[in-house]
N, C-alpha and C. Protein backbone atom coordinates (compact mmCIF):
# COMPACT_ATOMS: atom_id res chain seq x y z
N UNK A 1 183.61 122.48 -169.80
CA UNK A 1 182.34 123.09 -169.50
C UNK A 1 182.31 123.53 -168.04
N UNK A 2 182.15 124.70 -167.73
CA UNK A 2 181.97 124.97 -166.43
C UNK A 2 180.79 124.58 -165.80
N UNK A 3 181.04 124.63 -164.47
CA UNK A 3 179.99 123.77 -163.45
C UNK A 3 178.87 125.45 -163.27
N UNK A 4 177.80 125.23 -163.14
CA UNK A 4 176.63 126.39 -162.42
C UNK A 4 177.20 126.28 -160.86
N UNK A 5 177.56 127.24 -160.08
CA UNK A 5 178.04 126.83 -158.55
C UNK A 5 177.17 127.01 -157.98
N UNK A 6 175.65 127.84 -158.48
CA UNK A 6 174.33 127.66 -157.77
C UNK A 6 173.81 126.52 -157.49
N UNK A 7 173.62 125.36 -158.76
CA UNK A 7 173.41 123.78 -158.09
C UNK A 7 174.36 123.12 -157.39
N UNK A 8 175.64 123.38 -157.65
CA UNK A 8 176.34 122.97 -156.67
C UNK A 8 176.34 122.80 -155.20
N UNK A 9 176.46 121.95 -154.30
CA UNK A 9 175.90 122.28 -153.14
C UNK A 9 177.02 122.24 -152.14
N UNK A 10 178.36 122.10 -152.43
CA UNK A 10 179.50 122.30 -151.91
C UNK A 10 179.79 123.44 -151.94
N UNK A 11 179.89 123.97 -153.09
CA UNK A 11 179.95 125.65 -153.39
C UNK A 11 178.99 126.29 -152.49
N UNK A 12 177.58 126.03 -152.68
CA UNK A 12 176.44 126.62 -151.60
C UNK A 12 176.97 126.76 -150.22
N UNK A 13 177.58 125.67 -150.22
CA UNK A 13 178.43 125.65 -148.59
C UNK A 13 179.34 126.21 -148.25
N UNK A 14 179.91 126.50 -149.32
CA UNK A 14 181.39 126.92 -149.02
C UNK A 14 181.01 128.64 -148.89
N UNK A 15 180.24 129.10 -150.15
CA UNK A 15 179.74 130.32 -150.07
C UNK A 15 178.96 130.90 -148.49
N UNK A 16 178.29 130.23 -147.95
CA UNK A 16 177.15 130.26 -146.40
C UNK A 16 178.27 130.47 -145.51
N UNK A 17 179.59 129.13 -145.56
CA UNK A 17 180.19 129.25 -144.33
C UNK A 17 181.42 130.39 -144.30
N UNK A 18 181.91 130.56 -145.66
CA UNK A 18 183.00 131.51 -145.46
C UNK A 18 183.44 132.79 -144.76
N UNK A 19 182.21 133.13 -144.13
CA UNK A 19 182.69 134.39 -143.36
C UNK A 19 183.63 133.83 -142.14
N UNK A 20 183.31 132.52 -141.87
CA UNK A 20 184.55 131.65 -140.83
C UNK A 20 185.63 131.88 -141.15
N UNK A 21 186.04 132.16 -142.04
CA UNK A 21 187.32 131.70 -142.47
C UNK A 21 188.27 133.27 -142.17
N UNK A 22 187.45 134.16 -142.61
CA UNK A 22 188.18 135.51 -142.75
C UNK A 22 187.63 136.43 -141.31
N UNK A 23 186.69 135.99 -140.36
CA UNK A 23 186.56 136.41 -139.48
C UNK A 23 187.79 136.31 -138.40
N UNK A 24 187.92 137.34 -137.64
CA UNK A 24 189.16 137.04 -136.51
C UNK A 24 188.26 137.06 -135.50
N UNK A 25 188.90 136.01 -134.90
CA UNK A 25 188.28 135.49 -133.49
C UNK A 25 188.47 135.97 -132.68
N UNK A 26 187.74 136.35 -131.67
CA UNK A 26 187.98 137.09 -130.63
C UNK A 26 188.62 136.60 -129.55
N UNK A 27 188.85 137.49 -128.21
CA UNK A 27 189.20 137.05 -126.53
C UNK A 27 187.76 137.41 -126.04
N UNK A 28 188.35 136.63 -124.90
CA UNK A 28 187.30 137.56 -123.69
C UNK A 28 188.41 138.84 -123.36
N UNK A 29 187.79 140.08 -122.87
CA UNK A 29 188.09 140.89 -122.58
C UNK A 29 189.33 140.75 -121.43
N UNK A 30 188.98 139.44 -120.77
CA UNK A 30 189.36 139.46 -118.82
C UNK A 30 191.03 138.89 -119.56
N UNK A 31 191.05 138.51 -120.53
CA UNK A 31 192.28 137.71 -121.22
C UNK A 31 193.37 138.72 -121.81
N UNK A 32 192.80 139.43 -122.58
CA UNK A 32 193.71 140.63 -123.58
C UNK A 32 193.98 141.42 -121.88
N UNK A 33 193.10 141.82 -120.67
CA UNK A 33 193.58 142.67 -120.10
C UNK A 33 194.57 142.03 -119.24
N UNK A 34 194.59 140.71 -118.78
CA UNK A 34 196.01 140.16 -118.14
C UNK A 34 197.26 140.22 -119.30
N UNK A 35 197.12 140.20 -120.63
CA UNK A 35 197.84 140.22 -121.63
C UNK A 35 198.65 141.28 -121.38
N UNK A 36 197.87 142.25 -122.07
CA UNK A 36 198.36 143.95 -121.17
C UNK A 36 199.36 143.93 -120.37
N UNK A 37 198.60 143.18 -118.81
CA UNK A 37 199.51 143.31 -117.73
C UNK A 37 200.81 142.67 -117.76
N UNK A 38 200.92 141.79 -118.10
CA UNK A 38 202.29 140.96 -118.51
C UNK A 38 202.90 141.54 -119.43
N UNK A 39 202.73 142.29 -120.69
CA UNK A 39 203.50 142.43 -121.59
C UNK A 39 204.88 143.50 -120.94
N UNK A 40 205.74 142.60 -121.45
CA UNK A 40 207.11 143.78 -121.00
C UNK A 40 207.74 142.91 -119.90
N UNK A 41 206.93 142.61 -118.82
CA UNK A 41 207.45 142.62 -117.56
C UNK A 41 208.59 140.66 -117.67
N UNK A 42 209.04 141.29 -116.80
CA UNK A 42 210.30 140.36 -116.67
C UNK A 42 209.35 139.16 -115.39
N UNK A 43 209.67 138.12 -116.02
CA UNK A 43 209.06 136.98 -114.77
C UNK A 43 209.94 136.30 -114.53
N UNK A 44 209.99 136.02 -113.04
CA UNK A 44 210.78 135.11 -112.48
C UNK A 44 210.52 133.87 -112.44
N UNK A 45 211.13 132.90 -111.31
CA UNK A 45 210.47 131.53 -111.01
C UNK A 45 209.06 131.36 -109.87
N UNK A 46 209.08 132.59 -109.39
CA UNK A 46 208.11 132.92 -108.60
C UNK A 46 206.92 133.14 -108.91
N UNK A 47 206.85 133.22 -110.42
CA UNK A 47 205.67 133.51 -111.09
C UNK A 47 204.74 132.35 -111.91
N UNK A 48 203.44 132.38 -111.78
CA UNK A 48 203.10 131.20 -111.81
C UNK A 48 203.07 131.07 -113.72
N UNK A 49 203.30 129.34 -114.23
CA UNK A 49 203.10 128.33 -115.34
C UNK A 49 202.39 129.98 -116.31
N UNK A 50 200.93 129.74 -115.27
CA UNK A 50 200.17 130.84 -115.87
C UNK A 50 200.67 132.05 -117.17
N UNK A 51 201.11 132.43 -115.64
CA UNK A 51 201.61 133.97 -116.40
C UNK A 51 202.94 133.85 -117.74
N UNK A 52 203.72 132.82 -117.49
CA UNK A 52 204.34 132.09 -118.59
C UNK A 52 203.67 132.05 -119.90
N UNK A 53 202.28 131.38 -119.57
CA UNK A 53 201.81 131.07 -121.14
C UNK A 53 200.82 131.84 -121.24
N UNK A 54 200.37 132.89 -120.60
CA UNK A 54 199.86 134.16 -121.07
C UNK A 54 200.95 134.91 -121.89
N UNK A 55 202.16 135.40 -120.97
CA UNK A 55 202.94 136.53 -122.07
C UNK A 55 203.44 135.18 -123.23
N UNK A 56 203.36 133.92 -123.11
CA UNK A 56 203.90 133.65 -124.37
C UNK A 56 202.84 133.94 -125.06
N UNK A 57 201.56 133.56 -125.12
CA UNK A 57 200.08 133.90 -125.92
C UNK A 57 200.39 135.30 -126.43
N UNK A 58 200.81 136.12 -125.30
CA UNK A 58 200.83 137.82 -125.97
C UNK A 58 201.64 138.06 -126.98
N UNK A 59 203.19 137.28 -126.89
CA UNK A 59 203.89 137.32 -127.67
C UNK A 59 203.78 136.90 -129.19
N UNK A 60 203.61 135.46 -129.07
CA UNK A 60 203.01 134.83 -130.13
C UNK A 60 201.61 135.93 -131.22
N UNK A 61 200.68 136.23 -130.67
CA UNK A 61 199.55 137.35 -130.95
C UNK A 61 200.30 138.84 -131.26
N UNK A 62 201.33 139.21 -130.91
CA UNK A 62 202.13 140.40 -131.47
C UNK A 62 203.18 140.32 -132.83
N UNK A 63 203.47 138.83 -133.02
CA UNK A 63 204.08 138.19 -134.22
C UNK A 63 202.55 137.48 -135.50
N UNK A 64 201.40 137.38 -134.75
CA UNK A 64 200.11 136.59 -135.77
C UNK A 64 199.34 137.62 -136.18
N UNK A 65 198.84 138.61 -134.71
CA UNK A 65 197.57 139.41 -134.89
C UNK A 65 196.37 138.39 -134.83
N UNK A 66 196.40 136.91 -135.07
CA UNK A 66 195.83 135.94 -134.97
C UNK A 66 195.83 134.60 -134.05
N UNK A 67 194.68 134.31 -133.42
CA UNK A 67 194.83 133.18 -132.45
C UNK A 67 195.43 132.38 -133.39
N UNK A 68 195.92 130.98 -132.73
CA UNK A 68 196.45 129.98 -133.62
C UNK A 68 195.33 128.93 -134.24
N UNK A 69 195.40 128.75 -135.34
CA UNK A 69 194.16 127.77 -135.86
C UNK A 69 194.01 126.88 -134.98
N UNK A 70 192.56 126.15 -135.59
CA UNK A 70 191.99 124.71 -134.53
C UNK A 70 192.42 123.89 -135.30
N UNK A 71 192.55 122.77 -135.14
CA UNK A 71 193.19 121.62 -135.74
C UNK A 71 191.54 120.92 -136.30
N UNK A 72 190.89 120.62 -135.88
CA UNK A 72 189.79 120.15 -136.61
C UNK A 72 189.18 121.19 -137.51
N UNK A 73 188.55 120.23 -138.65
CA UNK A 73 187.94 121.17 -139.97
C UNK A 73 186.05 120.43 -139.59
N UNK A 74 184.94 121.76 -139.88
CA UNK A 74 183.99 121.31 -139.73
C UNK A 74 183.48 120.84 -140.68
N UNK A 75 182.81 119.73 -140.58
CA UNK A 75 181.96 118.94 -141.40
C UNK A 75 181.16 119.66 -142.52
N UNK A 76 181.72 118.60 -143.95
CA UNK A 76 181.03 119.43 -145.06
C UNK A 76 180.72 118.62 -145.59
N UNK A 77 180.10 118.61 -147.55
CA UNK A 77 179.70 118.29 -148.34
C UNK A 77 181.29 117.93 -148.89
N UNK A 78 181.60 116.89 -149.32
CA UNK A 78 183.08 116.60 -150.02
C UNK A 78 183.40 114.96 -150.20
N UNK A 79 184.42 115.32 -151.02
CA UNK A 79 184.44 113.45 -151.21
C UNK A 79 185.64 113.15 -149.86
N UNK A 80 185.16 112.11 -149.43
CA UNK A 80 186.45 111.73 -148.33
C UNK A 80 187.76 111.80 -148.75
N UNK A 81 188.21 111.78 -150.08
CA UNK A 81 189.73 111.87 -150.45
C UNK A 81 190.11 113.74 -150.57
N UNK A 82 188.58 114.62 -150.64
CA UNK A 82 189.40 115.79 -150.55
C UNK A 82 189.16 116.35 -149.30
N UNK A 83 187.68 116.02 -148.69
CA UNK A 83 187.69 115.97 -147.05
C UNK A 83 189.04 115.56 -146.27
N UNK A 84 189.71 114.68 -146.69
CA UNK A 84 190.73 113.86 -145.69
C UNK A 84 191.95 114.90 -146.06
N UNK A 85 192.54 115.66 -146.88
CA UNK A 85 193.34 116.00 -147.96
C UNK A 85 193.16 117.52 -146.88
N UNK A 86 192.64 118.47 -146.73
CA UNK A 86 191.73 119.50 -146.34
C UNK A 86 192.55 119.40 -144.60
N UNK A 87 191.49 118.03 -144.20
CA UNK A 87 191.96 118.31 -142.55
C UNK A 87 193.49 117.61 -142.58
N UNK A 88 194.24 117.36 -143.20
CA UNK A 88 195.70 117.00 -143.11
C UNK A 88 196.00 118.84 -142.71
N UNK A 89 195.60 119.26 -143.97
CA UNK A 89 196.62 120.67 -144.32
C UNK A 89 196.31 121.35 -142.91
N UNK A 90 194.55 121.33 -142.28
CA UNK A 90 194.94 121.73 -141.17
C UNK A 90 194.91 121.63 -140.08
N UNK A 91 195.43 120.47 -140.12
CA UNK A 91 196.47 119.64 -139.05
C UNK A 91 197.60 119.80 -138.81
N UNK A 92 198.28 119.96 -139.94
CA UNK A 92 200.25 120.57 -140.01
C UNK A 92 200.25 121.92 -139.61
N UNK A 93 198.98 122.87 -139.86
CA UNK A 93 199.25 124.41 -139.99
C UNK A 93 198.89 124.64 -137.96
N UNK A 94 197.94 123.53 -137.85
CA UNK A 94 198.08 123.93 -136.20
C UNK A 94 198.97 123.36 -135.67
N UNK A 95 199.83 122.62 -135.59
CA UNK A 95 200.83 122.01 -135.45
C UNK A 95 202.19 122.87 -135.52
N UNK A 96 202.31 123.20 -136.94
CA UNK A 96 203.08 124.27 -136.64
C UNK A 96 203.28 125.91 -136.15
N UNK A 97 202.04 126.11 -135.94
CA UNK A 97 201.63 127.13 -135.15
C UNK A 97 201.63 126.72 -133.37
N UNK A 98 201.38 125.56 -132.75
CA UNK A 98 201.35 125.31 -131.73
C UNK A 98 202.87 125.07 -131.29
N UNK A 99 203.81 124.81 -132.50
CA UNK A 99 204.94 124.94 -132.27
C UNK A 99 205.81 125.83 -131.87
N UNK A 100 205.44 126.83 -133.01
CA UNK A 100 205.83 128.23 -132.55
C UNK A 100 205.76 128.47 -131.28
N UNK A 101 204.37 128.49 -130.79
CA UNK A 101 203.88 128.85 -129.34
C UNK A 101 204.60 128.61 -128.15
N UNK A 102 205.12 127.02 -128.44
CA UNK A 102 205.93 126.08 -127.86
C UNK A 102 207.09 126.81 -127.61
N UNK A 103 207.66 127.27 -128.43
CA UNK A 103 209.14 127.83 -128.76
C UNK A 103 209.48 128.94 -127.82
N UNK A 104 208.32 129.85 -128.11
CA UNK A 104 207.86 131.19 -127.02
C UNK A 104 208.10 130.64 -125.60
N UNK A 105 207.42 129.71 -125.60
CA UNK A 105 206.62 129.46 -124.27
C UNK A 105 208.30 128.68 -123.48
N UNK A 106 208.51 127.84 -124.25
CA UNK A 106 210.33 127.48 -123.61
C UNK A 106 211.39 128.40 -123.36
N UNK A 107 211.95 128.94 -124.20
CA UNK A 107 212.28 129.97 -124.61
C UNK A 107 212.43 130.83 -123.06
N UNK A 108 211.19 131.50 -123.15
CA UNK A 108 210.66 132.49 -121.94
C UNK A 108 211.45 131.29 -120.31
N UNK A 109 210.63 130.08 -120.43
CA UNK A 109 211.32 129.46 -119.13
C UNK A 109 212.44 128.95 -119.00
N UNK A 110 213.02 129.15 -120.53
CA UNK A 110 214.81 128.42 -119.96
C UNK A 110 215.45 129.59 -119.70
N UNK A 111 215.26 130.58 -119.76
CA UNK A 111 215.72 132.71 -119.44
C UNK A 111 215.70 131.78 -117.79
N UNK A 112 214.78 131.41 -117.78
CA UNK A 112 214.70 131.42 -116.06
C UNK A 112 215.15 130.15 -115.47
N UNK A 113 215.32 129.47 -116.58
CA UNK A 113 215.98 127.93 -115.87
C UNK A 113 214.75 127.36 -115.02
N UNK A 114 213.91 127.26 -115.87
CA UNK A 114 212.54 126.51 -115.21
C UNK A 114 212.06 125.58 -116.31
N UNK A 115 212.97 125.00 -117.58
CA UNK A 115 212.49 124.31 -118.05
C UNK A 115 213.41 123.63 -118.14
């Protein structure tokens, strides 16, 4: 027998919050335009941590089109075994996305022998 997902009140929720999910998140403007400025350019050791994990950010964002997920899931209507089940999955997915990042971000400073 199928469930009505109108009384449902998980569904209610899930329906209200989903534009989260498929929305892309934005920058501040002052961010994408240092992005800009870095992209391409060759950095030395002279150049600051910063500018490191900006062009890795740029890089990473030219391979996603997407920031990297948040590791916390917001509070819902659910049973704790599929609540708990939910923020595992995205827990591993920022994890391995922060990895990636990681990879970029080394990567870029062992070119320069700064890591």
């Amino acid at each position: 027998m199928a469930r009505d997902v109108h009384k449902e009140e998980n569904f209610q929720e899930a329906l209200r919050e989903a534009h989260r999910c498929v929305r892309k998140p934005e920058m501040r403007w002052e961010l994408e335009e240092v992005m800009d400025q870095l992209r391409g350019q060759t950095l030395t050791e002279t150049d600051s941590i910063h500018s490191f994990m900006v062009q890795s950010l740029a890089e990473y964002l030219d391979n996603h089109d997407l920031l990297p997920p948040l590791e916390s899931v917001p509070d819902m209507h659910s049973t704790s075994e599929y609540f708990l089940q939910l923020q595992e999955i995205f827990r591993k997915k920022a994890q391995q996305e922060f990895d990636e990042f990681r990879a970029i971000l080394e990567r870029k400073l062992n070119v320069r022998n700064l890591w």
